[in-house]
C-alpha atoms as a PDB file:
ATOM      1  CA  UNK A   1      41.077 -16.783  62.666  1.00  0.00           C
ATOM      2  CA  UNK A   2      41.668 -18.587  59.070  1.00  0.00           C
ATOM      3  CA  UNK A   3      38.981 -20.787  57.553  1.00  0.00           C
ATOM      4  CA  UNK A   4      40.678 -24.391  57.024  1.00  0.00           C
ATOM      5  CA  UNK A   5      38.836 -24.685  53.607  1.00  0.00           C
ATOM      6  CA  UNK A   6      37.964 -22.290  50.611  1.00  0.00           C
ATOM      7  CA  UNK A   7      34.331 -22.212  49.610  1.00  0.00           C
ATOM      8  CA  UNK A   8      35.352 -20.173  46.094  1.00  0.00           C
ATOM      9  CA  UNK A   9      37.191 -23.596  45.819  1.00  0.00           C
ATOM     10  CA  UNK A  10      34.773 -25.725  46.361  1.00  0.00           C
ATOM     11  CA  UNK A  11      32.504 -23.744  43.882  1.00  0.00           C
ATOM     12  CA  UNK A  12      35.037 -23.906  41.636  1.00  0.00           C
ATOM     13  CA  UNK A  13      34.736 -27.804  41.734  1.00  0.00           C
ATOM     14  CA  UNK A  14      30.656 -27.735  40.999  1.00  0.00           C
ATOM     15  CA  UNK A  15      31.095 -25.755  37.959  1.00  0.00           C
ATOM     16  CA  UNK A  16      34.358 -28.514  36.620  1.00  0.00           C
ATOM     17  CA  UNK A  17      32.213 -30.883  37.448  1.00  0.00           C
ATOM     18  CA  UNK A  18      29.229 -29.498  34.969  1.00  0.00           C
ATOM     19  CA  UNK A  19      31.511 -28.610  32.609  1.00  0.00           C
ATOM     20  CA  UNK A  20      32.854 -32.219  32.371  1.00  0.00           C
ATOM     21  CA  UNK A  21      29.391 -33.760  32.559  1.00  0.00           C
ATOM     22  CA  UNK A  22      28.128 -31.014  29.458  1.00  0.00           C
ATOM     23  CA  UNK A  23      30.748 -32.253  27.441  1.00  0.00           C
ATOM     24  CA  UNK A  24      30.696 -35.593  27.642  1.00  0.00           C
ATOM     25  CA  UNK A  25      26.581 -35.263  26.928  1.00  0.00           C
ATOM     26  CA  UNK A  26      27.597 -33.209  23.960  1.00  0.00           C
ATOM     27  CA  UNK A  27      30.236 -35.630  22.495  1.00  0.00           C
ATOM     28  CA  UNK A  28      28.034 -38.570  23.228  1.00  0.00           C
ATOM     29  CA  UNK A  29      31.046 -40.182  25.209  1.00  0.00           C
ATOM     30  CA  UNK A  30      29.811 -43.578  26.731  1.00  0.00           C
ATOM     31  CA  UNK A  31      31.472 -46.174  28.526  1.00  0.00           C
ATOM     32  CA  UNK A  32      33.215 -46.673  31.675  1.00  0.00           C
ATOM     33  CA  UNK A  33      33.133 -43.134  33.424  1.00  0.00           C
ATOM     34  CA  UNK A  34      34.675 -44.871  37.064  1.00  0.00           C
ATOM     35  CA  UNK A  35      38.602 -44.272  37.756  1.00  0.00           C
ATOM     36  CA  UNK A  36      40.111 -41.444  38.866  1.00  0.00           C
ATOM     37  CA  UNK A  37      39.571 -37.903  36.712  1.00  0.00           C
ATOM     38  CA  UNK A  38      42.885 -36.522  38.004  1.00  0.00           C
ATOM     39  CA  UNK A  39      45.164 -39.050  35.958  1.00  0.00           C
ATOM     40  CA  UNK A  40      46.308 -37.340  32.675  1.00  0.00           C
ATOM     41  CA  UNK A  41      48.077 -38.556  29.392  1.00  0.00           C
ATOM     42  CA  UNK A  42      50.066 -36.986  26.470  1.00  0.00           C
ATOM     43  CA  UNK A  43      51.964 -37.358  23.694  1.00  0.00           C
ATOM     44  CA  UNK A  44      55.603 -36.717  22.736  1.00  0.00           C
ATOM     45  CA  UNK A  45      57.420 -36.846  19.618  1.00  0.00           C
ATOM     46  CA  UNK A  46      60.468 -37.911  19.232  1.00  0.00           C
ATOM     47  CA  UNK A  47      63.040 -37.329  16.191  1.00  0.00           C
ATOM     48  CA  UNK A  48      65.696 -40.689  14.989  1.00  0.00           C
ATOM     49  CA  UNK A  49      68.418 -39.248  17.101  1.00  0.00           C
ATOM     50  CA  UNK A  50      66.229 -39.755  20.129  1.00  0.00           C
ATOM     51  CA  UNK A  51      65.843 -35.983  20.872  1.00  0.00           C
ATOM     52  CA  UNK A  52      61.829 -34.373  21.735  1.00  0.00           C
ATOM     53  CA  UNK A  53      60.494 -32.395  18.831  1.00  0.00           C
ATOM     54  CA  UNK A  54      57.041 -32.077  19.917  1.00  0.00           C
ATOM     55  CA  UNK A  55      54.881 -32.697  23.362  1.00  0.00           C
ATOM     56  CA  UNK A  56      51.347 -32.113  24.582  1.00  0.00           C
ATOM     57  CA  UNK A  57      50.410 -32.939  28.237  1.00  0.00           C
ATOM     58  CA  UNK A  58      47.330 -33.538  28.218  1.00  0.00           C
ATOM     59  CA  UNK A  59      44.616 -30.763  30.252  1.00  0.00           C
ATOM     60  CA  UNK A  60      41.165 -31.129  31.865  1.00  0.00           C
ATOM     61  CA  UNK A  61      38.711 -30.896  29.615  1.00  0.00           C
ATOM     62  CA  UNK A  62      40.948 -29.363  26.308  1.00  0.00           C
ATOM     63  CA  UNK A  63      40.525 -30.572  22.974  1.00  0.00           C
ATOM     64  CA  UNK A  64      43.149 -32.636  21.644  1.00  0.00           C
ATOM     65  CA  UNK A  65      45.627 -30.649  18.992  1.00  0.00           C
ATOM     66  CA  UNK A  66      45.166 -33.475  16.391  1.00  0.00           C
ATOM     67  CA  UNK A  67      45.861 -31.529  13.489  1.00  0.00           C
ATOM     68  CA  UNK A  68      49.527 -30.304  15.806  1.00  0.00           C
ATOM     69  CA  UNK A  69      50.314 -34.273  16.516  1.00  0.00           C
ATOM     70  CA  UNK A  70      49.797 -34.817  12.921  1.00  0.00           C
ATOM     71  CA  UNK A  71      51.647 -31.938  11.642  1.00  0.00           C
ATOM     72  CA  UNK A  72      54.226 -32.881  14.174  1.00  0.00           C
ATOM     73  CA  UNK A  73      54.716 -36.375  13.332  1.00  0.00           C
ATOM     74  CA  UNK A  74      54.694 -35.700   9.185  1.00  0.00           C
ATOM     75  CA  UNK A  75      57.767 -33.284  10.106  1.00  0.00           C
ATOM     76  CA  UNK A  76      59.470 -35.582  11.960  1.00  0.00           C
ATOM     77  CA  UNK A  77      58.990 -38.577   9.217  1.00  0.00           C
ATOM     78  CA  UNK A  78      59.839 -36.178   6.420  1.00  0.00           C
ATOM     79  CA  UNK A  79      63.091 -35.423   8.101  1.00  0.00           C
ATOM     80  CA  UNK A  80      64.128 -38.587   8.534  1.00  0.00           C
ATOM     81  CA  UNK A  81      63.588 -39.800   4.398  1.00  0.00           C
END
């Protein structure tokens, strides 16, 4: 007999759920917390001749690699002057 569902899963869940909820409290995030938590952004790069030199897809509750992006983008300028 196989159980249809995974508790360790739904467990799992809870503790995303805190996590989320902790860090928002701790960044002092406010606004509109309604939509769906699942959608997820990112950022790509791309050189003049239209090629990718840098991309970051985005992950659940990771810090953003500003100081990458920024590095990224400042090496991709420079090469084009």
């Amino acid at each position: 007999m196989s159980i249809p569902w995974n508790p360790f899963r739904i467990v799992k869940g809870f503790f995303f759920v805190r996590d989320a909820s902790n860090r928002v409290t701790e960044k002092k995030i406010s606004g509109n917390m309604v939509g769906s938590g699942f959608t997820k952004g990112g950022v790509i790069i791309f050189g003049k001749d239209g090629k990718q030199k840098y991309a970051y897809l985005e992950g659940s509750l990771e810090e953003i690699p500003s100081e990458d992006i920024i590095a990224a983008a400042a090496a991709v300028k420079a090469e084009q002057q």
